[in-house]
PDB file of N, CA and C in Angstrom:
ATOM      1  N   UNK A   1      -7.753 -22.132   6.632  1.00  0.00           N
ATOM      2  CA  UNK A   1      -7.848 -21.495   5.335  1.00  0.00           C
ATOM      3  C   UNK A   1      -6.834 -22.167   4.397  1.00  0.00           C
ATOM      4  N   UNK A   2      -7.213 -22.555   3.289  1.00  0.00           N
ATOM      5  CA  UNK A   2      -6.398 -22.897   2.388  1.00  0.00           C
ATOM      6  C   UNK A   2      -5.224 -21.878   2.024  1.00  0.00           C
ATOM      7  N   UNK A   3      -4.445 -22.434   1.740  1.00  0.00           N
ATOM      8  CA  UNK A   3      -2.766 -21.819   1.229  1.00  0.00           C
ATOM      9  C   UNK A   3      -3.272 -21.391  -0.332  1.00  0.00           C
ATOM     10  N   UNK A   4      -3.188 -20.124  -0.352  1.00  0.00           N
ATOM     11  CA  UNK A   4      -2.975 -19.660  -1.942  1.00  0.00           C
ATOM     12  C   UNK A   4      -2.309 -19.120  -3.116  1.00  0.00           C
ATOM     13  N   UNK A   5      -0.460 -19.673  -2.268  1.00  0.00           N
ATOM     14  CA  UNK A   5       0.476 -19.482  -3.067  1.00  0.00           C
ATOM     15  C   UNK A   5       1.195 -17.870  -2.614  1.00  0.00           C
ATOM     16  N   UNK A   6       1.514 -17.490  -2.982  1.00  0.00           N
ATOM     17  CA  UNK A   6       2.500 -16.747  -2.375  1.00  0.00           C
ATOM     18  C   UNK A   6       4.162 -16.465  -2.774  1.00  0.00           C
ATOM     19  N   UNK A   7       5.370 -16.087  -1.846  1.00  0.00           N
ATOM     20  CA  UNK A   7       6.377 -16.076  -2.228  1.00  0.00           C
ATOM     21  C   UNK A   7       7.133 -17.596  -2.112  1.00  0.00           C
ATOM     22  N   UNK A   8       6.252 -17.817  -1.597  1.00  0.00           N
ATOM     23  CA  UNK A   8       7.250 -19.559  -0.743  1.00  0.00           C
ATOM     24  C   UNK A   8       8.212 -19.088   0.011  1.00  0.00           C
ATOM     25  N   UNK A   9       8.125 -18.313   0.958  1.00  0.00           N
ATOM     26  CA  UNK A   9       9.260 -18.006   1.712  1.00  0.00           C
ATOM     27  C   UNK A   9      10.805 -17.569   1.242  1.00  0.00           C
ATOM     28  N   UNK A  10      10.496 -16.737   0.128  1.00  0.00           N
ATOM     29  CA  UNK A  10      11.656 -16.813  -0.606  1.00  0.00           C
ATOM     30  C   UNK A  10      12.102 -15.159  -0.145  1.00  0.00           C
ATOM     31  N   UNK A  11      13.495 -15.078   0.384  1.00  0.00           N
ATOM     32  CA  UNK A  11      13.902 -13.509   0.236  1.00  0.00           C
ATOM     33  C   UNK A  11      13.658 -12.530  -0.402  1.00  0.00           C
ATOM     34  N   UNK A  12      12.888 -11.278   0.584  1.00  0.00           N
ATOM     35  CA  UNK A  12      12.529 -10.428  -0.397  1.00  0.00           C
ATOM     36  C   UNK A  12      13.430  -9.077  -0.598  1.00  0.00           C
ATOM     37  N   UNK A  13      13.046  -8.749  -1.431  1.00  0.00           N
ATOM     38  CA  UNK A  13      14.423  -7.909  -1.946  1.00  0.00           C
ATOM     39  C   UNK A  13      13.589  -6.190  -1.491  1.00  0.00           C
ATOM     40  N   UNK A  14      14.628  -5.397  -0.623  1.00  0.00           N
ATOM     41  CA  UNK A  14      14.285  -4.161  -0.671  1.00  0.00           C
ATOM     42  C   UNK A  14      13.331  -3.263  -1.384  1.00  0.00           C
ATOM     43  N   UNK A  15      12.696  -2.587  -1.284  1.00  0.00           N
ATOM     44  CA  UNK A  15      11.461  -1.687  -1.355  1.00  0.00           C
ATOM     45  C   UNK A  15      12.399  -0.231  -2.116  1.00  0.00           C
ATOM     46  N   UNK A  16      12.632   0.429  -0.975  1.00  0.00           N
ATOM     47  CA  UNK A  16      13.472   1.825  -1.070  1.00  0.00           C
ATOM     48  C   UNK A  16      14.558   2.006  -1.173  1.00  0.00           C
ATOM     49  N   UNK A  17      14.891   2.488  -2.334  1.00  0.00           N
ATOM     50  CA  UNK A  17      15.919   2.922  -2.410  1.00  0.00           C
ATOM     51  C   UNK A  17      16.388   4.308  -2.369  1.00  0.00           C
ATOM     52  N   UNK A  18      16.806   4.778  -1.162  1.00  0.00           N
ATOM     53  CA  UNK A  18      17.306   6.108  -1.190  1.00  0.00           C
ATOM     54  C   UNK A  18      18.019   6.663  -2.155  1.00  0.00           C
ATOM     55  N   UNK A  19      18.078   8.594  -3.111  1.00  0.00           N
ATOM     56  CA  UNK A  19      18.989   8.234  -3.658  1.00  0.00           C
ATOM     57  C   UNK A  19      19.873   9.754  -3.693  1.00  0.00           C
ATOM     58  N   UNK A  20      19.729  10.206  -2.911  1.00  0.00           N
ATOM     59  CA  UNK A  20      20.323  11.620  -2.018  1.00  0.00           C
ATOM     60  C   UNK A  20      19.222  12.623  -2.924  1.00  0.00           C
ATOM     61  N   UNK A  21      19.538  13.599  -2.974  1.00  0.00           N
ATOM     62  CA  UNK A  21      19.097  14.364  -4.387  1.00  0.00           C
ATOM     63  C   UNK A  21      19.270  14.518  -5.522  1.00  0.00           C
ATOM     64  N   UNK A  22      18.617  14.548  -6.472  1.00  0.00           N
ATOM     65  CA  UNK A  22      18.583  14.237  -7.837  1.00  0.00           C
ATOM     66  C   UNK A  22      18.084  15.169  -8.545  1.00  0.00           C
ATOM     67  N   UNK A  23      18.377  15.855  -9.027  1.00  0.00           N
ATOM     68  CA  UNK A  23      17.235  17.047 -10.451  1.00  0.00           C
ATOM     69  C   UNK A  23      16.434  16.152 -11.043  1.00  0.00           C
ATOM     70  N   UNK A  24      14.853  16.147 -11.170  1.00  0.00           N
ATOM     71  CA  UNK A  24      14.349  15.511 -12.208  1.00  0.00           C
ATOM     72  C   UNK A  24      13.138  16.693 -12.637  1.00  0.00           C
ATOM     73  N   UNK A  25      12.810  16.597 -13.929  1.00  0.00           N
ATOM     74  CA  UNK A  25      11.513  16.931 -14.459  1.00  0.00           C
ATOM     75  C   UNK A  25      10.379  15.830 -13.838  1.00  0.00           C
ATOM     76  N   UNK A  26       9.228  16.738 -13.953  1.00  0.00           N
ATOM     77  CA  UNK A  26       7.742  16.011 -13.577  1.00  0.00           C
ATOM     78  C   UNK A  26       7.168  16.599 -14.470  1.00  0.00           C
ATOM     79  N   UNK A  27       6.476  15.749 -14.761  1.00  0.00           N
ATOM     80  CA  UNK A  27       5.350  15.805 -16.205  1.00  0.00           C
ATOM     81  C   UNK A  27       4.149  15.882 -15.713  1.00  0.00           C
ATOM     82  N   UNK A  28       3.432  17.005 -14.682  1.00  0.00           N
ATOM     83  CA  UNK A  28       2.155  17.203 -14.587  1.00  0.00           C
ATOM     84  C   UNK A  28       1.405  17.313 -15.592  1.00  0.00           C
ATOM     85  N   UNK A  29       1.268  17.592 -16.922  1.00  0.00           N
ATOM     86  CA  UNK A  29       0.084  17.387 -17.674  1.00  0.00           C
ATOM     87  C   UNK A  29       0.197  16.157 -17.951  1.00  0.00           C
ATOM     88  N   UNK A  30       0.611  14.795 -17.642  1.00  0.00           N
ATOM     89  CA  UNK A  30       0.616  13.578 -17.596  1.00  0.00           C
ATOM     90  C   UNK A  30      -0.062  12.835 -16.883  1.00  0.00           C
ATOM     91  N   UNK A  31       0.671  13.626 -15.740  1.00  0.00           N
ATOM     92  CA  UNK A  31       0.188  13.032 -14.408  1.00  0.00           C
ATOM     93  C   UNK A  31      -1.057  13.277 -13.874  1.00  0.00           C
ATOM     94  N   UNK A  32      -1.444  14.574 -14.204  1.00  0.00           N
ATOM     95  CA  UNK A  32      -2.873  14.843 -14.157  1.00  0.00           C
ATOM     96  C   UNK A  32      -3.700  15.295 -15.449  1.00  0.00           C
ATOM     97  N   UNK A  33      -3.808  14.530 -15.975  1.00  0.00           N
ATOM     98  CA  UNK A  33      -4.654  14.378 -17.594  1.00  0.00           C
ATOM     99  C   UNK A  33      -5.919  15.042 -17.643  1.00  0.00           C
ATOM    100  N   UNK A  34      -5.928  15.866 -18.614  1.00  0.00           N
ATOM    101  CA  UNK A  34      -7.074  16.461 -18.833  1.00  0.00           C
ATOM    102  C   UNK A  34      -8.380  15.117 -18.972  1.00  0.00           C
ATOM    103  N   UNK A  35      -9.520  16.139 -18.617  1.00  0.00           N
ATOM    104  CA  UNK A  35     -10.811  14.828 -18.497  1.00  0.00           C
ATOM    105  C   UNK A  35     -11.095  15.073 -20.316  1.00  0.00           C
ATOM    106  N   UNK A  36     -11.866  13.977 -20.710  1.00  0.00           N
ATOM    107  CA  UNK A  36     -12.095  13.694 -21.701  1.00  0.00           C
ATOM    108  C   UNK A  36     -13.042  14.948 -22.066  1.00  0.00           C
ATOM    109  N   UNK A  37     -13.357  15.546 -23.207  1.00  0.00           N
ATOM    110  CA  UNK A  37     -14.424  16.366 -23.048  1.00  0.00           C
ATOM    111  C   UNK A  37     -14.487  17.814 -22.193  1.00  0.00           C
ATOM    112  N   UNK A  38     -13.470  18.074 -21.611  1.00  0.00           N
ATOM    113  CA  UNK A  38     -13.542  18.686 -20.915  1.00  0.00           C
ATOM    114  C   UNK A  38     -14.267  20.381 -21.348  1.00  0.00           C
ATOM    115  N   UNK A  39     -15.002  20.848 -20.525  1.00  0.00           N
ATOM    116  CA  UNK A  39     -15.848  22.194 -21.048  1.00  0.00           C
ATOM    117  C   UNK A  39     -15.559  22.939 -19.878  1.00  0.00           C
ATOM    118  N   UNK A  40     -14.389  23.276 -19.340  1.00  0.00           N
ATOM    119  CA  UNK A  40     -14.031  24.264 -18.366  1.00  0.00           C
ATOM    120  C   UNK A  40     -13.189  25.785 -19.188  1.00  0.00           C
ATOM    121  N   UNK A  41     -13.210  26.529 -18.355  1.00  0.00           N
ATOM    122  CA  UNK A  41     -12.669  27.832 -18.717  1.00  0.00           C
ATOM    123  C   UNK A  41     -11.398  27.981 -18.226  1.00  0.00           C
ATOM    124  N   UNK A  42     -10.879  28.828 -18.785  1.00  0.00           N
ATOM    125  CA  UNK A  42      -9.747  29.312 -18.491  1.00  0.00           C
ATOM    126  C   UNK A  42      -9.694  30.115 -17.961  1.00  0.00           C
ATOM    127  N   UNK A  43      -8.496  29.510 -16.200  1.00  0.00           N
ATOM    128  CA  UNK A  43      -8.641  30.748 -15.049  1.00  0.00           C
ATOM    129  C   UNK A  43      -7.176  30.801 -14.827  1.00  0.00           C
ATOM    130  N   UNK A  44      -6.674  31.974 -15.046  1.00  0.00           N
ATOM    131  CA  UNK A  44      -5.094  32.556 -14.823  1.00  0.00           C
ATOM    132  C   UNK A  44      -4.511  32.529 -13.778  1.00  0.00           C
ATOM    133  N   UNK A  45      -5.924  32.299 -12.797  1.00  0.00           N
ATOM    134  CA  UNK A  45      -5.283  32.346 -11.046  1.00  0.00           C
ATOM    135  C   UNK A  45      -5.008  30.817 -10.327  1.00  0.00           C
ATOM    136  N   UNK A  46      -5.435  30.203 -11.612  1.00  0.00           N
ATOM    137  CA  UNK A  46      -5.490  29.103 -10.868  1.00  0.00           C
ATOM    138  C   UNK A  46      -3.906  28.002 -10.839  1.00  0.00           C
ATOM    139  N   UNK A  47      -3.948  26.957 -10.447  1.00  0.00           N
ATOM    140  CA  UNK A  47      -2.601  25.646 -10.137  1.00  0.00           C
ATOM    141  C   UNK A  47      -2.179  25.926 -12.073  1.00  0.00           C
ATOM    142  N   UNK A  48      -0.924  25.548 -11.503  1.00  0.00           N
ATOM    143  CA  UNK A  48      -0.356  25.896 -12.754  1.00  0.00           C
ATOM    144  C   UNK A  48       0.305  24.168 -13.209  1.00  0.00           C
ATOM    145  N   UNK A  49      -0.858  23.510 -13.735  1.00  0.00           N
ATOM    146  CA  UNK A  49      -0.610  21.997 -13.418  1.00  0.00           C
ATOM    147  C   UNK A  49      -0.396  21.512 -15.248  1.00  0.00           C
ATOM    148  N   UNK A  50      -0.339  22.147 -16.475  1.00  0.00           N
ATOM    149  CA  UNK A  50      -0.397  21.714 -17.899  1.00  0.00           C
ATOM    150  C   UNK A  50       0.802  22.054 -18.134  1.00  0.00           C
ATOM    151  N   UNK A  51       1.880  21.252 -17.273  1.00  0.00           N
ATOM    152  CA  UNK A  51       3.094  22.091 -17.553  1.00  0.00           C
ATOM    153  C   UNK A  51       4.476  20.948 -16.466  1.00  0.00           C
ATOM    154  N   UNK A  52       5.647  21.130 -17.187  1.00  0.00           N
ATOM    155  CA  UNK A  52       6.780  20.451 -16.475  1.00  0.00           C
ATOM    156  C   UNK A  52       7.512  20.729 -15.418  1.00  0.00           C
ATOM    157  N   UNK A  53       7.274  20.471 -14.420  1.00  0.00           N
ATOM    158  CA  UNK A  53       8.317  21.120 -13.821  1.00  0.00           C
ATOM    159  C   UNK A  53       9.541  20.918 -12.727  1.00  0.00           C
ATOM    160  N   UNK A  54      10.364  21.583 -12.599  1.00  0.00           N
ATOM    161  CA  UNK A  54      11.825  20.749 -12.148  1.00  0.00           C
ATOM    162  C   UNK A  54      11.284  20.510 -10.485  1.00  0.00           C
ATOM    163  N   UNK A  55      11.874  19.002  -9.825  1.00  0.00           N
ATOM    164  CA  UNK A  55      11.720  18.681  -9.043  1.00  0.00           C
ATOM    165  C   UNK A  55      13.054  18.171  -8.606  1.00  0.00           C
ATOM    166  N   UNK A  56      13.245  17.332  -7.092  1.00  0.00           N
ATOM    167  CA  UNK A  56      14.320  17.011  -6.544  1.00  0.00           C
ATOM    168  C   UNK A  56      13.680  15.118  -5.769  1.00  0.00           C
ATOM    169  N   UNK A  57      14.591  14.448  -6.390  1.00  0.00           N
ATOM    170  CA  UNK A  57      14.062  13.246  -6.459  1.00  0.00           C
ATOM    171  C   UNK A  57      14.773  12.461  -5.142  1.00  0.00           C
ATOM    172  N   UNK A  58      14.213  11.941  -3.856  1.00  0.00           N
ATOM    173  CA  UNK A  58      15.042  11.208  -2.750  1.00  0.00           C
ATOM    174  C   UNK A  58      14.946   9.773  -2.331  1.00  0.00           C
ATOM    175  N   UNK A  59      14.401   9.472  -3.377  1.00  0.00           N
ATOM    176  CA  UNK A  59      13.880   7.997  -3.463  1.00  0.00           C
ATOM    177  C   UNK A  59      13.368   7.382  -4.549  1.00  0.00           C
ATOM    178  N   UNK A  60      13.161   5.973  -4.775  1.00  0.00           N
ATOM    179  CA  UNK A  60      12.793   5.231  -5.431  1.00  0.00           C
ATOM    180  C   UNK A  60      11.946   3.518  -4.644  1.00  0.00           C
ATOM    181  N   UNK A  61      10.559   3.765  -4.810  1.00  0.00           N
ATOM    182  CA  UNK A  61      10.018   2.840  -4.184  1.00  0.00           C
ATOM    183  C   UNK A  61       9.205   1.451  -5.250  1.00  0.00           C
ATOM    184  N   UNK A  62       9.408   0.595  -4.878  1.00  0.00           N
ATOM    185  CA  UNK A  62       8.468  -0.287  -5.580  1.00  0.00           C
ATOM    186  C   UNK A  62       6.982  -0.564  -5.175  1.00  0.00           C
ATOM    187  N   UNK A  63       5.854  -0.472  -6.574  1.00  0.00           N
ATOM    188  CA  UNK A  63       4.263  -0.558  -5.584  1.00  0.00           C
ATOM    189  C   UNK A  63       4.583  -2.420  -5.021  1.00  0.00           C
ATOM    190  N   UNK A  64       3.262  -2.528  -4.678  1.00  0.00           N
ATOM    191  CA  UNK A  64       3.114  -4.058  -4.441  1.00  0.00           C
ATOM    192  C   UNK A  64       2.948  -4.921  -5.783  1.00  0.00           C
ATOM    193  N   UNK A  65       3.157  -4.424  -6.832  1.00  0.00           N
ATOM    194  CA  UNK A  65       2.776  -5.373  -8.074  1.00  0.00           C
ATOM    195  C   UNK A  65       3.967  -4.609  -9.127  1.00  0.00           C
ATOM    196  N   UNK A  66       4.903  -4.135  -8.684  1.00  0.00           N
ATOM    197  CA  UNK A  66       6.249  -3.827  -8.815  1.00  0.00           C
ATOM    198  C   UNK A  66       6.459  -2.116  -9.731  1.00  0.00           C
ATOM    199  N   UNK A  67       5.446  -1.526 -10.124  1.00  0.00           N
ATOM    200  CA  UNK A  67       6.110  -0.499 -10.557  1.00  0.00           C
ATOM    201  C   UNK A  67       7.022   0.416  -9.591  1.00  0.00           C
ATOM    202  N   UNK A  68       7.786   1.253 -10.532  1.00  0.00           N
ATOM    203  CA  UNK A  68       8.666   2.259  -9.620  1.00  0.00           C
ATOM    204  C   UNK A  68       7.809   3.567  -9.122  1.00  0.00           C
ATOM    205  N   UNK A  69       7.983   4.145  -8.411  1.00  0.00           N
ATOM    206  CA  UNK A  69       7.395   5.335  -7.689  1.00  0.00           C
ATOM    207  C   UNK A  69       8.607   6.594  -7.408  1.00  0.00           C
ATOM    208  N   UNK A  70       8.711   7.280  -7.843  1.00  0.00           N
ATOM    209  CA  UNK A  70      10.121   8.518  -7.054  1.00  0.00           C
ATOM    210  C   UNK A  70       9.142   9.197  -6.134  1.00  0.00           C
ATOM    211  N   UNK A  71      10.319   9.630  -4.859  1.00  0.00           N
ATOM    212  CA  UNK A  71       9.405  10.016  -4.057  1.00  0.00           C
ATOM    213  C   UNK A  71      10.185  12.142  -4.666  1.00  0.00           C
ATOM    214  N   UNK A  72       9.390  12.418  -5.105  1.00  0.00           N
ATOM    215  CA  UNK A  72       9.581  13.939  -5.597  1.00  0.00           C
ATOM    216  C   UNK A  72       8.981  15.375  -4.587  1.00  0.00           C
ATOM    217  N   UNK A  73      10.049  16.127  -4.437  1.00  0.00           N
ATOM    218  CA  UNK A  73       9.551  17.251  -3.942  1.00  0.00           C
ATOM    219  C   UNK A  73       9.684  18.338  -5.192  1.00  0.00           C
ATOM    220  N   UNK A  74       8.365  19.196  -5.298  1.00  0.00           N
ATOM    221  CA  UNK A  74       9.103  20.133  -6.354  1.00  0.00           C
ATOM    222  C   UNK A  74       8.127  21.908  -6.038  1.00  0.00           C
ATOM    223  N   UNK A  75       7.882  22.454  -6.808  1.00  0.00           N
ATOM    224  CA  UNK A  75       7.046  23.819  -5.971  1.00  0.00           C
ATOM    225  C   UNK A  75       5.684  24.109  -7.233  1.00  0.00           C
ATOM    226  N   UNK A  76       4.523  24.300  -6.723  1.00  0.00           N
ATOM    227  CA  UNK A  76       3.869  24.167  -7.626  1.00  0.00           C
ATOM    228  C   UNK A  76       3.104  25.561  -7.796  1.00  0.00           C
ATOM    229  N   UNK A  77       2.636  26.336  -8.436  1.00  0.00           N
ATOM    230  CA  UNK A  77       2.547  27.427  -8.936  1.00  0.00           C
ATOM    231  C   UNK A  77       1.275  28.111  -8.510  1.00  0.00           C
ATOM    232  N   UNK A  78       0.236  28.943  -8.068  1.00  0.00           N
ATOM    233  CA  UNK A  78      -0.928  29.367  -8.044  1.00  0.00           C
ATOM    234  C   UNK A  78      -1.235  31.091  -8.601  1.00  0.00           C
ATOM    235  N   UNK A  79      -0.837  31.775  -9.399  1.00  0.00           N
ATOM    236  CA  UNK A  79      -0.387  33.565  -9.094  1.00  0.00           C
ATOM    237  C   UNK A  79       0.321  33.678  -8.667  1.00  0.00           C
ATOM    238  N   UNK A  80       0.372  34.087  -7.208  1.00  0.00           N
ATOM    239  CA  UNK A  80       1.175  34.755  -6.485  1.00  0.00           C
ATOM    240  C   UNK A  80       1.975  33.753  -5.575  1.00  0.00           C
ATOM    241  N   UNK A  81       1.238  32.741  -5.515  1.00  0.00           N
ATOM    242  CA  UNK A  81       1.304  31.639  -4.540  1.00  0.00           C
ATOM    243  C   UNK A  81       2.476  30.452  -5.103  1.00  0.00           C
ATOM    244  N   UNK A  82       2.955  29.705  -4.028  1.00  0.00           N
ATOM    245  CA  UNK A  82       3.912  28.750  -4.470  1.00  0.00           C
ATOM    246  C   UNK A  82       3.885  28.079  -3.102  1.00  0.00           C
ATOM    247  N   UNK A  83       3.689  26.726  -3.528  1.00  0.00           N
ATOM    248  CA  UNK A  83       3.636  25.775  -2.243  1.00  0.00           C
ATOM    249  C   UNK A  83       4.646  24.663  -2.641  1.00  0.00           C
ATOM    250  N   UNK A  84       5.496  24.026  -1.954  1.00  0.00           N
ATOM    251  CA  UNK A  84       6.209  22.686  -2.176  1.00  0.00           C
ATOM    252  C   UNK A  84       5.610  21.971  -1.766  1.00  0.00           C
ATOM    253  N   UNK A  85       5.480  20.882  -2.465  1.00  0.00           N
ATOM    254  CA  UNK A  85       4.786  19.645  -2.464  1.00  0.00           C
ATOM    255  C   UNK A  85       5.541  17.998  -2.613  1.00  0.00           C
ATOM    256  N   UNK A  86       5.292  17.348  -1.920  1.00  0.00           N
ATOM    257  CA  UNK A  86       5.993  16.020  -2.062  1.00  0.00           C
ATOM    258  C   UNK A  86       5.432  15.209  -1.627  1.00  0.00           C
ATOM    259  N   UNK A  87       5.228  14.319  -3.113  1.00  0.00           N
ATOM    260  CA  UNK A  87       4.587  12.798  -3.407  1.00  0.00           C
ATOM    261  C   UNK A  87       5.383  11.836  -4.053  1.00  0.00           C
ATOM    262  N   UNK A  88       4.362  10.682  -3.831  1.00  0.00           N
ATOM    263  CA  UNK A  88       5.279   9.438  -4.328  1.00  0.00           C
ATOM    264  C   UNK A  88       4.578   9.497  -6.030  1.00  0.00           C
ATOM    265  N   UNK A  89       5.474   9.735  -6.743  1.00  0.00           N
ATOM    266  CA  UNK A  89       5.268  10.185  -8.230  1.00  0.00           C
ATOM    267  C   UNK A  89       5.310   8.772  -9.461  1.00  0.00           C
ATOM    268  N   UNK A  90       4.607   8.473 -10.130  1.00  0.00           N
ATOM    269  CA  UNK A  90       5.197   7.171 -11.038  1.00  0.00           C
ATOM    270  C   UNK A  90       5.710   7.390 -11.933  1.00  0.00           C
ATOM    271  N   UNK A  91       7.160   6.607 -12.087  1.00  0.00           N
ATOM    272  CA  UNK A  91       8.513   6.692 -12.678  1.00  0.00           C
ATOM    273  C   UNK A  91       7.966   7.033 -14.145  1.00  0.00           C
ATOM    274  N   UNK A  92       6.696   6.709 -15.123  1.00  0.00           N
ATOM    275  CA  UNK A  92       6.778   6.825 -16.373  1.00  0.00           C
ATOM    276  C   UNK A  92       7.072   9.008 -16.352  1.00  0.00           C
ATOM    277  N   UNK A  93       6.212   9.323 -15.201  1.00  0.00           N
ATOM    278  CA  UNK A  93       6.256  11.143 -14.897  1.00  0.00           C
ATOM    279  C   UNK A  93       7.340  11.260 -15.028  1.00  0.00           C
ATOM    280  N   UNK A  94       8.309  10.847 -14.721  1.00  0.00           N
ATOM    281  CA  UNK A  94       9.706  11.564 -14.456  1.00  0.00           C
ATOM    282  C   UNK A  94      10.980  11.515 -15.530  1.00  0.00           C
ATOM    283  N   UNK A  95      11.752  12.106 -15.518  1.00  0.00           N
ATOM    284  CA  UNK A  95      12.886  11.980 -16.314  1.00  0.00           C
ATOM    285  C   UNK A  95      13.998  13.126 -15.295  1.00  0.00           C
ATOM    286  N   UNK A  96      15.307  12.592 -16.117  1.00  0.00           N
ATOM    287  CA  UNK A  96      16.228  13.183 -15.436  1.00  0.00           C
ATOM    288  C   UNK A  96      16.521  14.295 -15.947  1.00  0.00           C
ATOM    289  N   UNK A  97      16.771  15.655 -14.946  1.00  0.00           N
ATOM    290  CA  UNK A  97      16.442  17.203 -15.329  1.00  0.00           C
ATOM    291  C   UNK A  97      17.995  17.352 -16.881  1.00  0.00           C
ATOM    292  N   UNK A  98      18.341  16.691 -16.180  1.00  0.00           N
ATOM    293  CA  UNK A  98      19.635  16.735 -17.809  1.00  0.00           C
ATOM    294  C   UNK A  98      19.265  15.879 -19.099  1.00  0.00           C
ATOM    295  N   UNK A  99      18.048  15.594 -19.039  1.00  0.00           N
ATOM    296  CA  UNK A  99      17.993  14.395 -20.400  1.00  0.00           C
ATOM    297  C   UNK A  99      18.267  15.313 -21.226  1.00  0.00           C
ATOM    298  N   UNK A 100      17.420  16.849 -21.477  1.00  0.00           N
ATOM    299  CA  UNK A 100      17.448  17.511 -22.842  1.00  0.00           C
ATOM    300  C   UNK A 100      19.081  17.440 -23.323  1.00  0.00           C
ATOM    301  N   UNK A 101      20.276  17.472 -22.598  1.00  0.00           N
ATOM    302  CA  UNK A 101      21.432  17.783 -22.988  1.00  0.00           C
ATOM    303  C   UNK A 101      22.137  16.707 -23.471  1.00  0.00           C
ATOM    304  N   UNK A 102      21.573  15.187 -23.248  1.00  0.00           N
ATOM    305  CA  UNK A 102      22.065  14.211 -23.536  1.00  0.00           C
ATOM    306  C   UNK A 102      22.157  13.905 -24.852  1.00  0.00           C
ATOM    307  N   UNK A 103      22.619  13.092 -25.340  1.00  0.00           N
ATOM    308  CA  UNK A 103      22.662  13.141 -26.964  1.00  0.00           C
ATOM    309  C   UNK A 103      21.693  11.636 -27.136  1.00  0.00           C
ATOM    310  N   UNK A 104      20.688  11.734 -28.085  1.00  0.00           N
ATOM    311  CA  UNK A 104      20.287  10.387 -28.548  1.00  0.00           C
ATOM    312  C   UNK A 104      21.005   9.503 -29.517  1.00  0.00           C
ATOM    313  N   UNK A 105      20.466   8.222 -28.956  1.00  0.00           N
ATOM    314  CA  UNK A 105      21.021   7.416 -30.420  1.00  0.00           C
ATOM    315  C   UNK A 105      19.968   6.666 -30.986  1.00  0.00           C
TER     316      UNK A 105
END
């Protein structure tokens, strides 16, 4: 098989970076985007997913074509119900749970 380029054998640099726990926000109405058009109803019982919510961040992974990924645990809402959940989340979702207090410039 022909050679089709590659790293050239060049050192590759770590994947994961652990990063103990972290407070971050997750931006589920981001992350899961309303469909275009959408003609559904409104059900009170249902995932409580159009909405931010605080998570605990223990990693940082790169995909194969380099974006960042946090790996996030956080608790997600149903009525009565509450399940923790943890996925590998993409970094544009996230921010750090203290940004609001930070000052801009």
């Amino acid at each position: 098989m022909k050679w089709i380029g590659g790293d050239s054998g060049q050192p590759r640099r770590p994947v994961f970076f652990p990063v103990g726990h972290k407070a971050v926000l997750i931006d589920l109405n981001a992350l899961y985007p309303q469909t275009p058009h959408h003609s559904g109803e409104y059900f009170p019982d249902g995932l409580q997913i159009r909405s931010v919510h605080l998570g605990v961040l223990t990693a940082w992974a790169r995909s194969e074509w380099g974006e960042w990924y946090g790996k996030v645990t956080y608790t997600i809402t149903a009525r009565d119900r509450q399940e923790k959940v943890t996925h590998w989340v993409p970094g544009w979702a996230l921010r750090p749970a203290d940004a609001a207090r930070r000052p801009t410039t």
